[in-house]
Each structure stands twice: as structure tokens, then as C-alpha cells.
Protein backbone atom coordinates (compact mmCIF):
# COMPACT_ATOMS: atom_id res chain seq x y z
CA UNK A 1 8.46 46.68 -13.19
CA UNK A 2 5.97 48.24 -15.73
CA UNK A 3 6.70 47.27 -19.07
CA UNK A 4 9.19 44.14 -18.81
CA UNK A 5 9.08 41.50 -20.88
CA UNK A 6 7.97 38.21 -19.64
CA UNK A 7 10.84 35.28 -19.55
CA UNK A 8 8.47 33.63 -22.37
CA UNK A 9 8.85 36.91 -24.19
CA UNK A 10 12.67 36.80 -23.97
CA UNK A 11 12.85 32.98 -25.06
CA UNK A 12 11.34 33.53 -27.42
CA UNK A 13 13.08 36.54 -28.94
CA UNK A 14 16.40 33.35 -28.10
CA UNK A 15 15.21 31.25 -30.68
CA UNK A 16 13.91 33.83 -33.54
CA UNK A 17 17.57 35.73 -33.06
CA UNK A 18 19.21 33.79 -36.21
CA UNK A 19 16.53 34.56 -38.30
CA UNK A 20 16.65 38.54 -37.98
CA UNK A 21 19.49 40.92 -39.34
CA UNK A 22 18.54 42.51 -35.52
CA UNK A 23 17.81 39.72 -33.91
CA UNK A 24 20.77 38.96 -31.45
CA UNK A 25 20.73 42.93 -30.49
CA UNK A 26 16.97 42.69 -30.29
CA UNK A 27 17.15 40.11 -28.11
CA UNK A 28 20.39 41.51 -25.82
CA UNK A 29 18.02 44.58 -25.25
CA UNK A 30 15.09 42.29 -23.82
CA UNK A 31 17.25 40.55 -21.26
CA UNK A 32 18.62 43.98 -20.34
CA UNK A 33 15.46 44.62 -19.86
CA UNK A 34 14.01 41.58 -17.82
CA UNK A 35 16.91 42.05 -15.29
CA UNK A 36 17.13 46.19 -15.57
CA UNK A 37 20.29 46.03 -17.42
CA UNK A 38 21.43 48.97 -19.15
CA UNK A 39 24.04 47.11 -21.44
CA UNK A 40 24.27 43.73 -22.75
CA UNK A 41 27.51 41.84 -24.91
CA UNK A 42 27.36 38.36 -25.72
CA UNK A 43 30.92 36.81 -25.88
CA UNK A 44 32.39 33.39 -27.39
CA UNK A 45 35.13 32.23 -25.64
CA UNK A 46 38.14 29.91 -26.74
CA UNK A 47 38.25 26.97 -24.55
CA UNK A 48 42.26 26.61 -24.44
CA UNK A 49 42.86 30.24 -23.92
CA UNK A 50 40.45 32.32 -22.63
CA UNK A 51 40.47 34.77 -24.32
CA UNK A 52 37.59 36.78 -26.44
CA UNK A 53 37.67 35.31 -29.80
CA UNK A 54 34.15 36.89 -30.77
CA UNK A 55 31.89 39.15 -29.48
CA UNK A 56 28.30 40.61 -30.28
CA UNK A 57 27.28 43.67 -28.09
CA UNK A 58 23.71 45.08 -27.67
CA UNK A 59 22.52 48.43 -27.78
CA UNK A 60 22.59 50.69 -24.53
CA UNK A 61 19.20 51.05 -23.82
CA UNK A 62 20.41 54.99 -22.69
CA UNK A 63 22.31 55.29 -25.90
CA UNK A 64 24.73 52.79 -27.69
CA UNK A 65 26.82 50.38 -25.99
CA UNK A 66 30.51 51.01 -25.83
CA UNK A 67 33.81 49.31 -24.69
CA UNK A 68 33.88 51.80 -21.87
CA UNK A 69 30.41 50.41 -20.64
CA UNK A 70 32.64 46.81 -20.17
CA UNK A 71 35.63 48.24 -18.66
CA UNK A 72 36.39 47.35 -15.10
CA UNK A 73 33.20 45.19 -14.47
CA UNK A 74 32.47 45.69 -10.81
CA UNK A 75 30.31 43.16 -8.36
CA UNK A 76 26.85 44.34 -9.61
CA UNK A 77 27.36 43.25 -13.17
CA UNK A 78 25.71 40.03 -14.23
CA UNK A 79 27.71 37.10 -15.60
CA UNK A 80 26.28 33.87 -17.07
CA UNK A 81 28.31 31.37 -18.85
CA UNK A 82 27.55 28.16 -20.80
CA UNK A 83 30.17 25.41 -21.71
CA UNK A 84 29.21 22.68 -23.48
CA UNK A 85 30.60 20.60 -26.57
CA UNK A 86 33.89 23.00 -27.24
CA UNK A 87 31.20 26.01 -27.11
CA UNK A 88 31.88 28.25 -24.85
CA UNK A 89 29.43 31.44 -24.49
CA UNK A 90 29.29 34.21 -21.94
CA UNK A 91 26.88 36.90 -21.44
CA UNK A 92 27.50 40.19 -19.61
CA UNK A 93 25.04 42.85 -18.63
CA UNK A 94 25.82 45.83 -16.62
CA UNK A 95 24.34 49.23 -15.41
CA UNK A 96 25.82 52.17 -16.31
CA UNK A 97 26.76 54.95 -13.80
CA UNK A 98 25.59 54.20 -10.21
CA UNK A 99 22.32 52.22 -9.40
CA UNK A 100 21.14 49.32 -6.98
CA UNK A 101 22.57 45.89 -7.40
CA UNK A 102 21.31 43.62 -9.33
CA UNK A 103 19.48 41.09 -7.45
CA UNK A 104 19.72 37.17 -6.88
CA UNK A 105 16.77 36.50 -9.48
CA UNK A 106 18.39 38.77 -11.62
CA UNK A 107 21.61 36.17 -11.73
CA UNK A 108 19.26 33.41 -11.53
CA UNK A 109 17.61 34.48 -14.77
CA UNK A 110 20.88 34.87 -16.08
CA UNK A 111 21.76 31.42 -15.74
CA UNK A 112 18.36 30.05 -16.85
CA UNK A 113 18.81 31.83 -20.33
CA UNK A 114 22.23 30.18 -20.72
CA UNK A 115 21.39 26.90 -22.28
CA UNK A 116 18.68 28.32 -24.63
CA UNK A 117 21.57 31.34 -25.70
CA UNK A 118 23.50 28.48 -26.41
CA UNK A 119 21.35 26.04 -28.03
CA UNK A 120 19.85 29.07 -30.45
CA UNK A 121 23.72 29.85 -31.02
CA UNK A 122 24.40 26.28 -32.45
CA UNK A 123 21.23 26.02 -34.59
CA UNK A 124 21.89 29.52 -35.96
CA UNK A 125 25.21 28.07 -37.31
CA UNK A 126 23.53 25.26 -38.74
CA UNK A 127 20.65 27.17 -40.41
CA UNK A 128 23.83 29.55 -42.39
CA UNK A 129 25.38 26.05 -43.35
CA UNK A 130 22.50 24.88 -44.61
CA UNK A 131 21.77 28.75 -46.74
CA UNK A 132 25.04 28.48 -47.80
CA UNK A 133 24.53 24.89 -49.30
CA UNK A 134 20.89 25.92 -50.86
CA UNK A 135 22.55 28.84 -52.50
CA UNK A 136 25.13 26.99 -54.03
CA UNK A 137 22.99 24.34 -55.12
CA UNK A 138 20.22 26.62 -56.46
CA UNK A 139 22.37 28.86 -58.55
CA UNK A 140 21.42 28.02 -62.02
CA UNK A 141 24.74 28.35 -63.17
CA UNK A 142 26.71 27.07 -60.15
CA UNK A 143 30.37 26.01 -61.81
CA UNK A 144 32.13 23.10 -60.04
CA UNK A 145 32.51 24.36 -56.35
CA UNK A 146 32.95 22.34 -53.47
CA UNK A 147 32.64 23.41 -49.70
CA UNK A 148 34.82 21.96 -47.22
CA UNK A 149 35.01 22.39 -43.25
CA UNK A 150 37.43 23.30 -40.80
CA UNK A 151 38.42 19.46 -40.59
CA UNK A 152 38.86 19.49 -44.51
CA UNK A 153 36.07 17.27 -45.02
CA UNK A 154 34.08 17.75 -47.97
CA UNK A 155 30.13 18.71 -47.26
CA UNK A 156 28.80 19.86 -50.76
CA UNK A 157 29.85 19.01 -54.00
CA UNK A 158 27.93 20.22 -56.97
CA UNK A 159 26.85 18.94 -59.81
CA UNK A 160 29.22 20.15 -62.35
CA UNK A 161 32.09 19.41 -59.64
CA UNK A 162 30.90 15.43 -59.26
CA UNK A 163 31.12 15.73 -63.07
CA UNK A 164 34.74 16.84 -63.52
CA UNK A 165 35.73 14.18 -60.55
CA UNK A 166 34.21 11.41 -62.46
CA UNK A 167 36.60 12.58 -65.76
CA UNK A 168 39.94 13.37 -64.03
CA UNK A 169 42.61 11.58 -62.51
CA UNK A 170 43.98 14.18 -60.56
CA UNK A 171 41.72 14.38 -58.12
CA UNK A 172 39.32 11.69 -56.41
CA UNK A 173 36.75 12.48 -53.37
CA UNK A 174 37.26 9.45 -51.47
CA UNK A 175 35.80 9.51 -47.59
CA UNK A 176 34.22 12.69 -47.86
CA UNK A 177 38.09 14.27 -48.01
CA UNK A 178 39.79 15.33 -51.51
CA UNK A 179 43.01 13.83 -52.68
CA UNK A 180 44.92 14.92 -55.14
CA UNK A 181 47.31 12.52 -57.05
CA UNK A 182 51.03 13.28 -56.04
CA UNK A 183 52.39 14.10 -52.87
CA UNK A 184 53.26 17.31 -53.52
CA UNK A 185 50.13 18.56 -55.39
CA UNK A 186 48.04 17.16 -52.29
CA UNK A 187 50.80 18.98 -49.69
CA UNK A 188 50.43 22.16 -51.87
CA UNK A 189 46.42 22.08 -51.75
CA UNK A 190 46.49 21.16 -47.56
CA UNK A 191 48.82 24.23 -46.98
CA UNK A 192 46.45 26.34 -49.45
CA UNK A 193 43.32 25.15 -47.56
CA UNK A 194 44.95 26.20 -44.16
CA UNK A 195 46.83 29.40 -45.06
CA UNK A 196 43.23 30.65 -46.24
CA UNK A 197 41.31 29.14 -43.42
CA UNK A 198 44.27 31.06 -41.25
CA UNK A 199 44.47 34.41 -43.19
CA UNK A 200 40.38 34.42 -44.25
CA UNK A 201 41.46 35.08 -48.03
CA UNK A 202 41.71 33.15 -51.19
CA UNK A 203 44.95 31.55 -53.44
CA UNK A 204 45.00 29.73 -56.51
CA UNK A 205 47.09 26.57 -57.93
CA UNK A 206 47.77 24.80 -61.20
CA UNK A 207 46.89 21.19 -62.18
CA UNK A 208 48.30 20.25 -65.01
CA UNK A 209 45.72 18.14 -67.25
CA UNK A 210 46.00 16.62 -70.69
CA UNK A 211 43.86 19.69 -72.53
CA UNK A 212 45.61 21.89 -70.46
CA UNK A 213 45.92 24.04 -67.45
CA UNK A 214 42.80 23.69 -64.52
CA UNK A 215 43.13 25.92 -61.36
CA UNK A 216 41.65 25.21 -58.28
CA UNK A 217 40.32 28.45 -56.20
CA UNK A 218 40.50 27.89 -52.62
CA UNK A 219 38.65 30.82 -50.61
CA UNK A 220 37.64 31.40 -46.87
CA UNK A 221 34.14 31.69 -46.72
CA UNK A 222 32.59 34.58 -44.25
CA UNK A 223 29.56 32.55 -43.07
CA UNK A 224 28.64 35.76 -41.26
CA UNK A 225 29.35 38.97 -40.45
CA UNK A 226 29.69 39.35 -36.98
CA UNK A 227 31.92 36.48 -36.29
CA UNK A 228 30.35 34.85 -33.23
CA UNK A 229 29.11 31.72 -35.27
CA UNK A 230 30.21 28.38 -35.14
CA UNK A 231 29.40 28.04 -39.01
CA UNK A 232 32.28 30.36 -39.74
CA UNK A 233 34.95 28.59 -41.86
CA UNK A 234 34.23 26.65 -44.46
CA UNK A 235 36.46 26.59 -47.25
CA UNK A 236 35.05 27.29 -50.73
CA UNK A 237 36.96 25.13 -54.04
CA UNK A 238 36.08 26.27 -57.11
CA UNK A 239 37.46 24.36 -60.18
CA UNK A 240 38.33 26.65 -62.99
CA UNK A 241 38.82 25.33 -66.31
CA UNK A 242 40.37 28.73 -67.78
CA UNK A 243 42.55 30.93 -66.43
CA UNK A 244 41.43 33.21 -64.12
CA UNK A 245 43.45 36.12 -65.02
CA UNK A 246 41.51 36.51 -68.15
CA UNK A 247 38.63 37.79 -66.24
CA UNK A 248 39.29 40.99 -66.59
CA UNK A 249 36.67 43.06 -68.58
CA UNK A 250 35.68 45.35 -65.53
CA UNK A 251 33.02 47.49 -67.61
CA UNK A 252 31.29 44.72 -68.16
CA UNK A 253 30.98 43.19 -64.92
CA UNK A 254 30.17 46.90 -63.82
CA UNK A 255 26.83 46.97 -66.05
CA UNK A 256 26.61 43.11 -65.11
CA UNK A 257 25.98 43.98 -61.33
CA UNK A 258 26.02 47.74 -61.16
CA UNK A 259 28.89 48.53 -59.84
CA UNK A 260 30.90 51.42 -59.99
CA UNK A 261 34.41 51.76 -61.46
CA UNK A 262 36.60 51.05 -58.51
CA UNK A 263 34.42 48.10 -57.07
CA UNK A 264 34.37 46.43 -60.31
CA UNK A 265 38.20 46.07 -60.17
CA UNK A 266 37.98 45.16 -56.36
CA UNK A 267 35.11 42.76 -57.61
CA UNK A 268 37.73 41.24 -60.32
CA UNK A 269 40.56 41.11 -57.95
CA UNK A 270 38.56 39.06 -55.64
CA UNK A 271 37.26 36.55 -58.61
CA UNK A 272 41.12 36.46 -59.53
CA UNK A 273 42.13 34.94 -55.62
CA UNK A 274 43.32 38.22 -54.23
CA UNK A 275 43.09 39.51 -51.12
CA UNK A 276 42.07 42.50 -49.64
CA UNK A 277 45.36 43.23 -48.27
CA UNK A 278 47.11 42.69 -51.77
CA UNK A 279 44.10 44.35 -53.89
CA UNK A 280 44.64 47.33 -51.57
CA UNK A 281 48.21 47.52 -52.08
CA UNK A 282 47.90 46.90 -56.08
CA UNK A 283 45.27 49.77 -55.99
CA UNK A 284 47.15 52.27 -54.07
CA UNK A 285 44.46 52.54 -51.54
CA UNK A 286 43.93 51.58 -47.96
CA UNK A 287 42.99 47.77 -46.74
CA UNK A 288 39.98 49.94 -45.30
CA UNK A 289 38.67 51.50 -48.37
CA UNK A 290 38.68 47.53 -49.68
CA UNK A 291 36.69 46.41 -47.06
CA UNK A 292 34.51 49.54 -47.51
CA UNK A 293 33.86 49.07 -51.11
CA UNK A 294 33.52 45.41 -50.47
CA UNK A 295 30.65 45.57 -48.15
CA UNK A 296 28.97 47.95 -50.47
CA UNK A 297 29.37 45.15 -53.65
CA UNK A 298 27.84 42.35 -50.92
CA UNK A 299 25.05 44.78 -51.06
CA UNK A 300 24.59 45.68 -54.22
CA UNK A 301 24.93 41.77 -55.58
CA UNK A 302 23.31 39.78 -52.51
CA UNK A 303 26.25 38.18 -52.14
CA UNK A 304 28.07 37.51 -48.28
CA UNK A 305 30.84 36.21 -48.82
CA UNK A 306 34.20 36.28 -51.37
CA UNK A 307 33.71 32.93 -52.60
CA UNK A 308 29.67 33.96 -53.23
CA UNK A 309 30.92 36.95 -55.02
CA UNK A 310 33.54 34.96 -56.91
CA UNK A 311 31.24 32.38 -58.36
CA UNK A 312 28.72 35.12 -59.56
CA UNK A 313 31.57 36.77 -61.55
CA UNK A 314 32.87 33.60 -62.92
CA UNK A 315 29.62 32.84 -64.27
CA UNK A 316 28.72 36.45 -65.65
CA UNK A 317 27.91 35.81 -69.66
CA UNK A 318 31.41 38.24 -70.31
């Protein structure tokens, strides 16, 4: 067929996909391409259930892909699916309206990409683990943060954070997993760490210290947008050695990062350990508009995350 990429073409577009903000739908339109697909969705699937836990669709080459395009998948659609290591990845492609079958080296093709889909999945989740690390450690003024994983396990600690460990007594990093002295301080902080990992927000608690009050904010961090990646979830601790609500001079984190009115206070709300839900309901305004005006202060500051946006407010100059 005149014009179809070559399989090295389409490999190739595999393994440059995590480094494009395109590159996955890039890619989805080459293999629609290579087997005269007119649609393409890449799916992850949970192992235990079965069911569609994330999904990143292509664009129709006629148009743009909808759910209707997926809806009652007849024999002529392709399927390929990878399981390997708990990952589990599946790739549809379909033709729209009526058209010839799609052939055995179509499905063969199919199941040839698989494994390089998958591997290119896997490194893409390493390579935002390993941006989210640089960032933190490259911010000049970084604050004591430490980044945990899904298992609780500590995998960054920064400078300033190894710092206030060495001084304290309430907490000690021992086996790459953070204890905090007293059972119920270190029941609190596990039920924290997994009602944000559960809810994707942030929350806040006290521990008490001879000069006073330190608060730990624990925050879900959104390792990308999209939500197919297996770097999605680590848990951001930042250790605050003031209290949080007194960041509250929105003008000046408004000419700080040039925002307007209404994100600064979203913006503050966030660095506070809100979450969207609550901010909304505090503002009066929809959990929608948050999420709008959130995406637009990610833009506006660089920032991808809550827990990225936090630490750039708690280390404004205010």
C-alpha cells in the first residue's frame, strides 16, 4: 500500500513515544496505518479484574477517535495483548464503517509489536521516575521532601530532608521505609499515605517537637497525565517547619507565578493540603472549574503535579 510505514518505521516511533507530548498518539496512528486501521486505543488492564483501569486512544485517521468507534468490536478488529510482570497491555485497532477484513499479517503484526509496546511502556515509567527525582533534586531551593512508592518505600530523600532526620527523634529512615516514633503517630502517617495514594489528594499532620509544631505534607503525585503509566503513584512528604496555613498572601504568589486571582487561591489551597474536591466546595465553584484552573497553573508554572506545585509555593520568597 502506497505510503505505509515500514515495521522499522513503527518501532521506532515504539521507543521515541515517552519522549514526545504526541508520541503514544503518533505512534497509534502509524500502526493504524501499517495494518489499514482506521482507529487505534491502547489499554492497561488490571490483572485481578479485568477491567480497563487506563486507557490512551489514538486519533481516527478519518477524524478523531471516539468511544463509539470501540463499541461492539466485531471479528475484523485487531486485538494484541501482552502480559508480563503484573503488566498487562492491550491494543485495539478497528475500521470504521464497512471494509475488508483485516488480514492474518495484519494480526501477526499485531502481536509482533506487543513486546516492544510493552517494553517502551515500562521504560517510559522509569524515565518520569527518574524526571521526577532530577527535578526535585535540582530545585535550588528544594525544602525537605521525600518521595515514596506504592509499597511505602522511600526512593528520594533530599538534602535538607536527610538533614532534619539526622536532628529529630521523631522520625528515623531505617530500610528505605519511614518510622515514626509512637504507634499511633506511625498508624496515623500509614493511613495518610494510603487515603492519598487511594483518593489522589493531599492531608497534613502534626508532630509535636521541642521548638514546636512540624507538619508533614503527604500528597499523591500525578506522574502523568494520561494515566496509563506504571510510574503513577508515588507519594510526595514534604516536612514543613511552619504552619502551613500561614501561606496565605495570594497577591503575592499571583505576581510570583502570574497567576490570576482565582488560581492563586486554588494555587494556595493546594500548598495548604486541600483537595480539589474540598477547594471547590470552599470556593463555591465546581470540582471542574478546579481541575480547569489547575491545568492552566501546571502551565503557566511548569509544574505537573500538586506536590510540584506545592513545593514551588512553599519556597516562593513571600
Amino acid at each position: 500500500m502506497a505510503g505505509e510505514p515500514d515495521l522499522t518505521k513503527v518501532l521506532d516511533s515504539i521507543y521515541f513515544a515517552p519522549h514526545g507530548g504526541s508520541g503514544w498518539c503518533d505512534c497509534l496512528n502509524l500502526i493504524c496505518e501499517l495494518v489499514r486501521g482506521d482507529a487505534a486505543r491502547l489499554l492497561r488492564i488490571d490483572k485481578q479484574t479485568e477491567q480497563v483501569v487506563a486507557e490512551l486512544p489514538g486519533q481516527n485517521l478519518a477524524g478523531q477517535a471516539g468511544d463509539s468507534d470501540f463499541q461492539g468490536a466485531n471479528s475484523g478488529a485487531l486485538h494484541g495483548r501482552f502480559v508480563a510482570d503484573g503488566l498487562v497491555v492491550e491494543l485495539k485497532v478497528q475500521r470504521v464503517g464497512e471494509g475488508a477484513p483485516f488480514t492474518p499479517r495484519d494480526r501477526s503484526v499485531l502481536d509482533e509489536l506487543m513486546p516492544h509496546i510493552a517494553r517502551a511502556l515500562r521504560q517510559d515509567g522509569a524515565s518520569r521516575l527518574l524526571m521526577d527525582r532530577h527535578a526535585a533534586v535540582s530545585r535550588p531551593n528544594q525544602g525537605a521532601l521525600l518521595l515514596l512508592n506504592v509499597q511505602q518505600e522511600v526512593v528520594f530523600v533530599s538534602t535538607r530532608a536527610k538533614d532534619w532526620l539526622s536532628q529529630t527523634s521523631r522520625m528515623t529512615l531505617r530500610d528505605n521505609h519511614l518510622y515514626l516514633s509512637g504507634y499511633k503517630k506511625q498508624t496515623e502517617f500509614s493511613d495518610l499515605v494510603r487515603y492519598c495514594m487511594g483518593q489522589r489528594g493531599s492531608g497534613m499532620m502534626a508532630l509535636p517537637e521541642k521548638t514546636g509544631v512540624v507538619r508533614l505534607l503527604v500528597s499523591f503525585e500525578e506522574a502523568g497525565i494520561d494515566g496509563i503509566f506504571e510510574s503513577n503513584g508515588l507519594i510526595a512528604v514534604f516536612i514543613l517547619a511552619i504552619d502551613s496555613e500561614d501561606i496565605d498572601d495570594e497577591g503575592a504568589i499571583a505576581r510570583w507565578l502570574g497567576l490570576t486571582e482565582q488560581e492563586a487561591r486554588i494555587a494556595t489551597r493546594i500548598a495548604q493540603g486541600g483537595r480539589p474536591a474540598d477547594i471547590a466546595a470552599a470556593l463555591g465553584v465546581s470540582l471542574h472549574t478546579v481541575r480547569h484552573h489547575l491545568k492552566n497553573i501546571y502551565r503557566k508554572t511548569g509544574t505537573h503535579s500538586q506536590s510540584q506545585l506545592t513545593a514551588m509555593v512553599l519556597n516562593l520568597p513571600l
